[in-house]
Protein backbone atom coordinates (compact mmCIF):
# COMPACT_ATOMS: atom_id res chain seq x y z
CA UNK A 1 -111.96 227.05 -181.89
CA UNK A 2 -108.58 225.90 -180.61
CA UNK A 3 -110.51 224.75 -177.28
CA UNK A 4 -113.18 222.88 -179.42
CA UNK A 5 -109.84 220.90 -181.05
CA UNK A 6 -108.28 219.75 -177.88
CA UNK A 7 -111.61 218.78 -176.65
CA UNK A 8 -112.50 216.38 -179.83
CA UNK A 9 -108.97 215.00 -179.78
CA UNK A 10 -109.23 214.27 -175.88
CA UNK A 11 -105.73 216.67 -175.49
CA UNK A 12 -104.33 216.43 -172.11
CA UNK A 13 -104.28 219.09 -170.09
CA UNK A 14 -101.91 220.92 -167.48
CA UNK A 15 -102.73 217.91 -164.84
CA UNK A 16 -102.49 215.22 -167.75
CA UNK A 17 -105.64 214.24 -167.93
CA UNK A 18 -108.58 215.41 -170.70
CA UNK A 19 -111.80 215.59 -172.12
CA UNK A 20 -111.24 211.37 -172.84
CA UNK A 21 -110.10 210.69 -169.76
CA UNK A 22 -112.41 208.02 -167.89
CA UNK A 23 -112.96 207.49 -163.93
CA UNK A 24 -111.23 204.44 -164.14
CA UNK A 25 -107.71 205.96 -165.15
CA UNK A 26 -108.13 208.72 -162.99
CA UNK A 27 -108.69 206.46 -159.76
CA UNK A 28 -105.88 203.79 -160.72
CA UNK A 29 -103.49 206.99 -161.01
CA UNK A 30 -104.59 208.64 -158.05
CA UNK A 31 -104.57 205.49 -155.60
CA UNK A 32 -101.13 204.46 -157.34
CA UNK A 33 -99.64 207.83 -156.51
CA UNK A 34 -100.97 208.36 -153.08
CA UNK A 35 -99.45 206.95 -150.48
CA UNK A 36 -102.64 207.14 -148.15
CA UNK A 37 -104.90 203.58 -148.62
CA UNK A 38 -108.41 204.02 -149.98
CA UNK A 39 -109.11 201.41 -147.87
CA UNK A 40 -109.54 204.24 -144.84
CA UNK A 41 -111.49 206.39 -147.24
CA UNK A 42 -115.74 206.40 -146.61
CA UNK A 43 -117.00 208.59 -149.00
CA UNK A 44 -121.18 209.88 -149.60
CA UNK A 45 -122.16 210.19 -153.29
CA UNK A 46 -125.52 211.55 -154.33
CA UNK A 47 -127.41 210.70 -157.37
CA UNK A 48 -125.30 207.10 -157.37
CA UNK A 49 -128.23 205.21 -158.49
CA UNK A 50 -127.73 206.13 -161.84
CA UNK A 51 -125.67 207.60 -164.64
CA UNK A 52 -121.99 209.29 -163.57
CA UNK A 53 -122.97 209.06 -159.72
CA UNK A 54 -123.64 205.04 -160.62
CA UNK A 55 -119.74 205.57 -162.15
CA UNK A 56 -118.35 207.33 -159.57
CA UNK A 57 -119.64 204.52 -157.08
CA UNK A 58 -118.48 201.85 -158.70
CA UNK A 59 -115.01 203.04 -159.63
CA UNK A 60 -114.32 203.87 -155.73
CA UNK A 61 -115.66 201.42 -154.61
CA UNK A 62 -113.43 198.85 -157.49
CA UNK A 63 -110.61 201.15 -155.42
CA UNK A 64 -111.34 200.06 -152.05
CA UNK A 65 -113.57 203.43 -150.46
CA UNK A 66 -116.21 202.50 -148.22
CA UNK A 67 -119.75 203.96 -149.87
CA UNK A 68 -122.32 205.46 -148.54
CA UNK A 69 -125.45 205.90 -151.02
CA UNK A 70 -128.59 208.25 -150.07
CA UNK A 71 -131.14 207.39 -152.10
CA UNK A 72 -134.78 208.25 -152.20
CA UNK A 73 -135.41 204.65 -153.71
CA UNK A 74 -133.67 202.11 -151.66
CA UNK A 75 -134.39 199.21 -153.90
CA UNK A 76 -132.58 201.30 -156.56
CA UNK A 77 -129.45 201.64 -153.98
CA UNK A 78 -129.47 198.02 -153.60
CA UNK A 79 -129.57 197.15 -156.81
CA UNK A 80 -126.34 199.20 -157.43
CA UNK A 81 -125.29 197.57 -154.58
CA UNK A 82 -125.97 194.04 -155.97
CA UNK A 83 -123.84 195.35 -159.21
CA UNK A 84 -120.49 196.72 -158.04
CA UNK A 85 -120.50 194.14 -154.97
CA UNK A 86 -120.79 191.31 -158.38
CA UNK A 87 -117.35 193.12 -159.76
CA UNK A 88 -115.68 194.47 -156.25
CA UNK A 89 -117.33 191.25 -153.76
CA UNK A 90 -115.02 193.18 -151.02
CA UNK A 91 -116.88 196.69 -151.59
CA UNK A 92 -118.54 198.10 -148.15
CA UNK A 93 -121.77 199.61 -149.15
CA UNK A 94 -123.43 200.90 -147.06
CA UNK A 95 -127.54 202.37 -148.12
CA UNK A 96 -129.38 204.48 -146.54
CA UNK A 97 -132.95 206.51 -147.06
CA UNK A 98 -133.30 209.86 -148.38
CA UNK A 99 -134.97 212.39 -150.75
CA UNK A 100 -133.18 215.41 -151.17
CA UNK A 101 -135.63 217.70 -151.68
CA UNK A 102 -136.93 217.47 -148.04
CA UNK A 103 -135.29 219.36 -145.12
CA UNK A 104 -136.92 216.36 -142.98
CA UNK A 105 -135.67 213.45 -144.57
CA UNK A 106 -131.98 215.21 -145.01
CA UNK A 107 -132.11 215.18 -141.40
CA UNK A 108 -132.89 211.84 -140.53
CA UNK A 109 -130.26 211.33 -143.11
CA UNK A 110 -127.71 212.67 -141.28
CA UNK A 111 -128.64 211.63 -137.89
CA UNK A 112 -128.41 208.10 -139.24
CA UNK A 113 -125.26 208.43 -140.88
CA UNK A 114 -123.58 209.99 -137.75
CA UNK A 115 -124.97 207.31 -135.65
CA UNK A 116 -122.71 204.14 -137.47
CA UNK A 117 -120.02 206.08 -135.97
CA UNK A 118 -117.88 206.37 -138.96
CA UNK A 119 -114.91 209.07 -140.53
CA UNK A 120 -115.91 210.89 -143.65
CA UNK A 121 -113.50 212.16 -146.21
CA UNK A 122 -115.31 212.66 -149.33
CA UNK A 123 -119.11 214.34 -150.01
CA UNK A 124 -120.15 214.78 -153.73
CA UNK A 125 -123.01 216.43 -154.33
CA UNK A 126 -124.14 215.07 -157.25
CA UNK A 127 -127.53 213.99 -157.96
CA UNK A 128 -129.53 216.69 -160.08
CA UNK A 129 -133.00 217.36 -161.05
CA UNK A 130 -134.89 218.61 -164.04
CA UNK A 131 -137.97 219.82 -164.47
CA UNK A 132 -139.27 220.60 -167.77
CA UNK A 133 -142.56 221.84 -165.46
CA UNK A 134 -142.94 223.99 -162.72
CA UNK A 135 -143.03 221.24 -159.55
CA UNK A 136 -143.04 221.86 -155.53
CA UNK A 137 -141.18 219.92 -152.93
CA UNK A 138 -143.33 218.84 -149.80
CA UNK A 139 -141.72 222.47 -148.01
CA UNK A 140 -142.95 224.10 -150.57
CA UNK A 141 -139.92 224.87 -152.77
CA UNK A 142 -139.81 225.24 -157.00
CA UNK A 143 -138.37 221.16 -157.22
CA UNK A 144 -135.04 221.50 -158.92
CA UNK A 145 -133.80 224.16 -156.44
CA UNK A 146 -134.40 222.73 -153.78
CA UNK A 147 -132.88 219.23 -155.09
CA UNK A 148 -130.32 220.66 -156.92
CA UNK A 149 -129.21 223.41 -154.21
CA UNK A 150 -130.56 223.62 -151.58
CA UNK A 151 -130.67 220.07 -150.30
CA UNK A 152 -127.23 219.45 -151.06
CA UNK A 153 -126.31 223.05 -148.63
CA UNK A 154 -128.03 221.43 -146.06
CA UNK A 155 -126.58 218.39 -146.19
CA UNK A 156 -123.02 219.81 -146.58
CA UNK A 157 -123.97 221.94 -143.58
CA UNK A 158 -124.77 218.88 -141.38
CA UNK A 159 -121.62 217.25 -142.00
CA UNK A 160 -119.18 219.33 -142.83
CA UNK A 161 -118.16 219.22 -138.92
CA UNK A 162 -117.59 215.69 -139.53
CA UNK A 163 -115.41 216.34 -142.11
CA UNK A 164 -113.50 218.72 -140.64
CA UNK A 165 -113.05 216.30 -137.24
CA UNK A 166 -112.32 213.64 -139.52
CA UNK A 167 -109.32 215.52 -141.47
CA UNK A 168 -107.87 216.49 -138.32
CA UNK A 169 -108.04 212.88 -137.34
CA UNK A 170 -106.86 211.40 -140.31
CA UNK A 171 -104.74 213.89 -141.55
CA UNK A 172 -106.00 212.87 -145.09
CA UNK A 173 -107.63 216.56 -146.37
CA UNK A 174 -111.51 216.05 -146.25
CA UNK A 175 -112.80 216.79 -150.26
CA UNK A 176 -116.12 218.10 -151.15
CA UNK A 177 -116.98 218.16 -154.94
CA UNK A 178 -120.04 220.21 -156.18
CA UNK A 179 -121.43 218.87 -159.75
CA UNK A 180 -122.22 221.65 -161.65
CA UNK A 181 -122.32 222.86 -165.01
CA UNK A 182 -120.94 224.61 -167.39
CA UNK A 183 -125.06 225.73 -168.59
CA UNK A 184 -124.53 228.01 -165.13
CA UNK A 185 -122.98 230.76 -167.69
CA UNK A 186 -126.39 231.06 -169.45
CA UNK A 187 -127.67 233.01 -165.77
CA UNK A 188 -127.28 236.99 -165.94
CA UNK A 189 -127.12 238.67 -162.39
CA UNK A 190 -130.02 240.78 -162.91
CA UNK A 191 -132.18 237.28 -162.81
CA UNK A 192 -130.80 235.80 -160.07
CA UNK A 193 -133.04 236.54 -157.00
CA UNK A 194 -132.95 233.80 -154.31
CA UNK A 195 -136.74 234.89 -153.28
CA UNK A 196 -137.68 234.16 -157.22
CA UNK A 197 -135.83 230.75 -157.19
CA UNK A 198 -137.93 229.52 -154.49
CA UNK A 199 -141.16 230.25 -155.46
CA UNK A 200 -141.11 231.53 -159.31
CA UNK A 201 -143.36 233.53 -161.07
CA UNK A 202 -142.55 232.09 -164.21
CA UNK A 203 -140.46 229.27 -165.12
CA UNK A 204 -138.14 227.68 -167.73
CA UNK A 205 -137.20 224.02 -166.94
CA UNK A 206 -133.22 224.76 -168.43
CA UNK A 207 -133.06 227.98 -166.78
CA UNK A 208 -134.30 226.73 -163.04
CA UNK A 209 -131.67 224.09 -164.00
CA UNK A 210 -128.80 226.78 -164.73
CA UNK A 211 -129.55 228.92 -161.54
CA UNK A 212 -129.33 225.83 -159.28
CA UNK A 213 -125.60 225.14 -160.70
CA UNK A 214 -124.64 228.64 -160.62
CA UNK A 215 -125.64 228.38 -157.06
CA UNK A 216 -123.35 225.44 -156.50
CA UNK A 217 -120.44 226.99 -158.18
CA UNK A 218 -121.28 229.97 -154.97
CA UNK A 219 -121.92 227.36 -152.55
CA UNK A 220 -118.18 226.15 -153.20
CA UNK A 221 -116.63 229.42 -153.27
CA UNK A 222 -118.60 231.08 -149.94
CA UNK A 223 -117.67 227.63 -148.04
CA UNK A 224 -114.03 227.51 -149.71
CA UNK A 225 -113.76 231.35 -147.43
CA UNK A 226 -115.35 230.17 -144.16
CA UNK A 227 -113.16 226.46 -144.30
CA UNK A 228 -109.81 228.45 -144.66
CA UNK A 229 -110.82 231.31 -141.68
CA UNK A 230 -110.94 228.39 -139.47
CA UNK A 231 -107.75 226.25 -140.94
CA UNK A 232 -109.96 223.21 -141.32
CA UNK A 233 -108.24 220.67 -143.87
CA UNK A 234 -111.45 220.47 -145.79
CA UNK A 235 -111.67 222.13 -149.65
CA UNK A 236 -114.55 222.48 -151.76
CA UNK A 237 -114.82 222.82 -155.37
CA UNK A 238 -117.50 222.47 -158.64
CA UNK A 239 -117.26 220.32 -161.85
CA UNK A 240 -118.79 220.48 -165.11
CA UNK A 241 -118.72 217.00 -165.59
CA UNK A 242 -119.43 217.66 -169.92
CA UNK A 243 -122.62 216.16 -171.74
CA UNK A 244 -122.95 212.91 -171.33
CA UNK A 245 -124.24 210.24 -174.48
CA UNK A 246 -128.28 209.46 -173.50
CA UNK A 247 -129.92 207.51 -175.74
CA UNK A 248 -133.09 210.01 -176.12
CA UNK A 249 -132.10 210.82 -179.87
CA UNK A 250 -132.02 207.49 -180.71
CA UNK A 251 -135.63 207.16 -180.14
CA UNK A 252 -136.70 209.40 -183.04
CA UNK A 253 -135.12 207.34 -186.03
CA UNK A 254 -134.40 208.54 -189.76
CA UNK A 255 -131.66 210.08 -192.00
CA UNK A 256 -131.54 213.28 -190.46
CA UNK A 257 -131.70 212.10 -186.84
CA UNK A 258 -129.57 209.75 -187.21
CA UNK A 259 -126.72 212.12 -188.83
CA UNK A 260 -127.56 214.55 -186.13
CA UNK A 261 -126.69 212.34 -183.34
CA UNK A 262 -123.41 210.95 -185.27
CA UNK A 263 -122.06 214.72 -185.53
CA UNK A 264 -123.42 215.31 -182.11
CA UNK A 265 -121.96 212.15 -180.48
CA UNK A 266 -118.72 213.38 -181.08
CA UNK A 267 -119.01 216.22 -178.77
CA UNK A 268 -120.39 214.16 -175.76
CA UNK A 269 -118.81 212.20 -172.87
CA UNK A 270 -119.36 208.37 -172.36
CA UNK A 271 -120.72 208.07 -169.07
CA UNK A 272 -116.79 207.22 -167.47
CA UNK A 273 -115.34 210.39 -169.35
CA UNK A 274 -118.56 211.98 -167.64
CA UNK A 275 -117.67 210.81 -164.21
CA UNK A 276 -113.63 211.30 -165.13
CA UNK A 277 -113.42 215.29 -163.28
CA UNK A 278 -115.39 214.19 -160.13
CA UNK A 279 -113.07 211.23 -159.38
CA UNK A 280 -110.28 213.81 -160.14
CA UNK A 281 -111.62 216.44 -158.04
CA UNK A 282 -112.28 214.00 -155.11
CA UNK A 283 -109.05 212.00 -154.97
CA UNK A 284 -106.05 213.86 -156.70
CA UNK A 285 -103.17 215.07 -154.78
CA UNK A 286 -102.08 217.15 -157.21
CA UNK A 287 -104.85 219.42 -156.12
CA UNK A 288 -104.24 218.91 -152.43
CA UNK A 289 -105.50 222.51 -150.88
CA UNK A 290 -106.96 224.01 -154.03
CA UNK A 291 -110.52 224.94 -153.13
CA UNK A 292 -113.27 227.25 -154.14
CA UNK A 293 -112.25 226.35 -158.08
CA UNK A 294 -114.48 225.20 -160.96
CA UNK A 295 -113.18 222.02 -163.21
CA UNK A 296 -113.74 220.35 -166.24
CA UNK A 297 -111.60 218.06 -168.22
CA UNK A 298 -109.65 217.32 -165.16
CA UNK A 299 -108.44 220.25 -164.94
CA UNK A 300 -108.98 223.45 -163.36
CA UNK A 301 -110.80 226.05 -166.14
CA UNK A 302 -112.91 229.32 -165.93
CA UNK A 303 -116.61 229.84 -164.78
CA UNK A 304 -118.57 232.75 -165.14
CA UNK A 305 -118.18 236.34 -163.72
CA UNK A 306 -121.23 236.24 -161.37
CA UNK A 307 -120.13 232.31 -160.17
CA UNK A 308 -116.84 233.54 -159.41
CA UNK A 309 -118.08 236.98 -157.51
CA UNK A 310 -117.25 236.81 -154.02
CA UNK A 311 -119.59 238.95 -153.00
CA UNK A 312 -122.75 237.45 -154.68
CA UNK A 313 -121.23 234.18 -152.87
CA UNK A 314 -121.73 234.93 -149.31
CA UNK A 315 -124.78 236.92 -150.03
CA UNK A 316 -126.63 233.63 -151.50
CA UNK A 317 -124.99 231.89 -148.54
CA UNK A 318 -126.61 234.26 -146.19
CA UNK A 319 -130.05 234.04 -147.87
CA UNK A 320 -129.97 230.33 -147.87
CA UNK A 321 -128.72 229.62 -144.24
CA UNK A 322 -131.18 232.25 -142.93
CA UNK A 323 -134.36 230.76 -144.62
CA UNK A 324 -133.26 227.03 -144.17
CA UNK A 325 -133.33 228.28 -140.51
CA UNK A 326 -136.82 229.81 -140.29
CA UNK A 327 -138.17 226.60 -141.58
CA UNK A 328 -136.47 224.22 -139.87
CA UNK A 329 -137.54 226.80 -136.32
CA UNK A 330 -133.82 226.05 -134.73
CA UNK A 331 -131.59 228.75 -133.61
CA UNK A 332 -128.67 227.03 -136.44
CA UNK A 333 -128.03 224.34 -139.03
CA UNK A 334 -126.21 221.69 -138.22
CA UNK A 335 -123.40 221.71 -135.74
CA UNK A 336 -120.55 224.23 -136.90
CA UNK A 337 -121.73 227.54 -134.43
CA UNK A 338 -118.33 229.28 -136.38
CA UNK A 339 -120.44 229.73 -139.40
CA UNK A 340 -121.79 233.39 -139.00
């Protein structure tokens, strides 16, 4: 109950930010404070096309970080383009094609982005999918894990070198944020079977979506062990970003609906509250070297037993860098050979 309170009166927590905290003040803080310029920042944001990703763009980009937006559509990425270059004209945007559910077209992904040549200091994997029915990706993966988790391990795999060369570079630490959820408690370890997520028997559109950000909150924590064996300036960690206002209950109108969403509106998160922790996660130094950790609010909190089990970490890790080898037939992923 006392959580519930400081969460509907926006009370600041330890860092001094909370649950009404917006992107905007986050960013302003963060760029005041810090002596590095965000003008040497280049950043990849998935899911920017829309919702908190669309937020997340804007604000660094309003802040002076180069952008570069993957995006399945690229008349979508444009048109965000079109819309923060309108309030930032001196925003470097920089779009380029890909769906995340397919191994392929992360690769060419990758390959192009290496090829411009540029640093990169900040990767937030962010876009999401859900499914309300069962759907495929063209390799033959259940949709939402794949887009959800699995594309975003390959792509993390397939730069992270980058990263890593471009923190010891820079000497600016290289952040990667992981958008989860806080729905990942709802997943009980006797469920959770990597060979099941792929290709399940039965499915539940909220549950696939609660396994896949489970699996990020792993994803952070077995990376978070393998970046600090090798020293690498690099940290990982997950969000819960809240529930963010939508305007589907507003399409079913009457007394009851209507009182429904007023009580329920005031326990969701404008879309810049939503994007508030991500922003926070990607820029603050008062975080500098904390990695592996789950966030909301701004500020560090607890995630479930399984997501913080080290073990069932760099099991999943195993599983998933094994199987993303077999189909992709090459002896590793991406460049980093220390990975074993």
């Amino acid at each position: 109950m006392k959580a519930t309170l400081k969460y509907l009166a926006g009370s600041e927590g330890p860092s001094g930010y909370g649950s009404s905290t917006t992107a905007h003040q986050v960013a302003q803080n963060c760029f005041c404070s810090n002596t590095s310029n965000s003008h040497h920042l280049t950043a990849i944001i998935t899911g920017a096309t829309s919702g908190i990703g669309a937020e997340t763009a804007r604000v660094l980009a309003k802040n002076g970080v180069r952008l570069v937006i993957p995006a399945r559509d690229l008349r979508k990425a444009e048109e965000l383009k079109e819309r923060i270059k309108r309030e930032s004209p001196e925003a470097e945007i920089i779009a380029l094609e890909m769906d995340l559910s397919s191994f392929a077209s992360l690769q060419r992904f990758c390959s192009d982005f290496l090829s411009l040549g540029l640093p990169l200091h900040i990767l937030i994997n962010n876009a999401g999918k859900y499914s309300h029915k069962l759907e495929f990706s063209e390799d033959k993966i259940e949709l939402t894990f794949a887009t959800n988790y699995l594309g975003h391990f390959l792509l993390t795999e397939m730069l992270v070198e980058k990263m890593v060369e471009t923190a010891a570079e820079s000497g600016i630490e290289g952040r990667i944020v992981n958008v989860s959820s806080v729905i990942h408690t709802w997943v009980k370890r006797k469920n959770f079977s990597f060979t099941k997520l792929l290709i399940p028997k039965s499915y539940n559109g909220t549950y696939a979506y609660a396994q896949s950000k489970l699996a990020n909150i792993l994803h952070a924590k077995e990376l978070t062990t393998q970046l600090k064996a090798r020293k690498a300036n690099v940290s990982i960690n997950a969000v819960h970003p809240g529930i963010i206002k939508t305007g589907i209950i507003r399409d079913y109108r009457g007394f009851i609906t209507d009182s429904l969403y007023f009580v329920g509106s005031k326990l969701l998160k404008s879309t810049p509250q939503g994007a508030a922790t991500t922003c926070y996660v990607a820029l603050s130094s008062q975080i500098a070297g904390v990695s592996g950790k789950y966030f909301a609010d701004c500020n560090e909190t607890h995630c479930s037993a399984l997501a913080n089990d080290e073990a069932e970490a760099r099991n999943l890790w195993k599983q998933t860098r094994a199987f993303i080898q077999r189909r992709l037939l090459q002896p590793a992923v991406g460049t980093n050979q220390n990975y074993t």
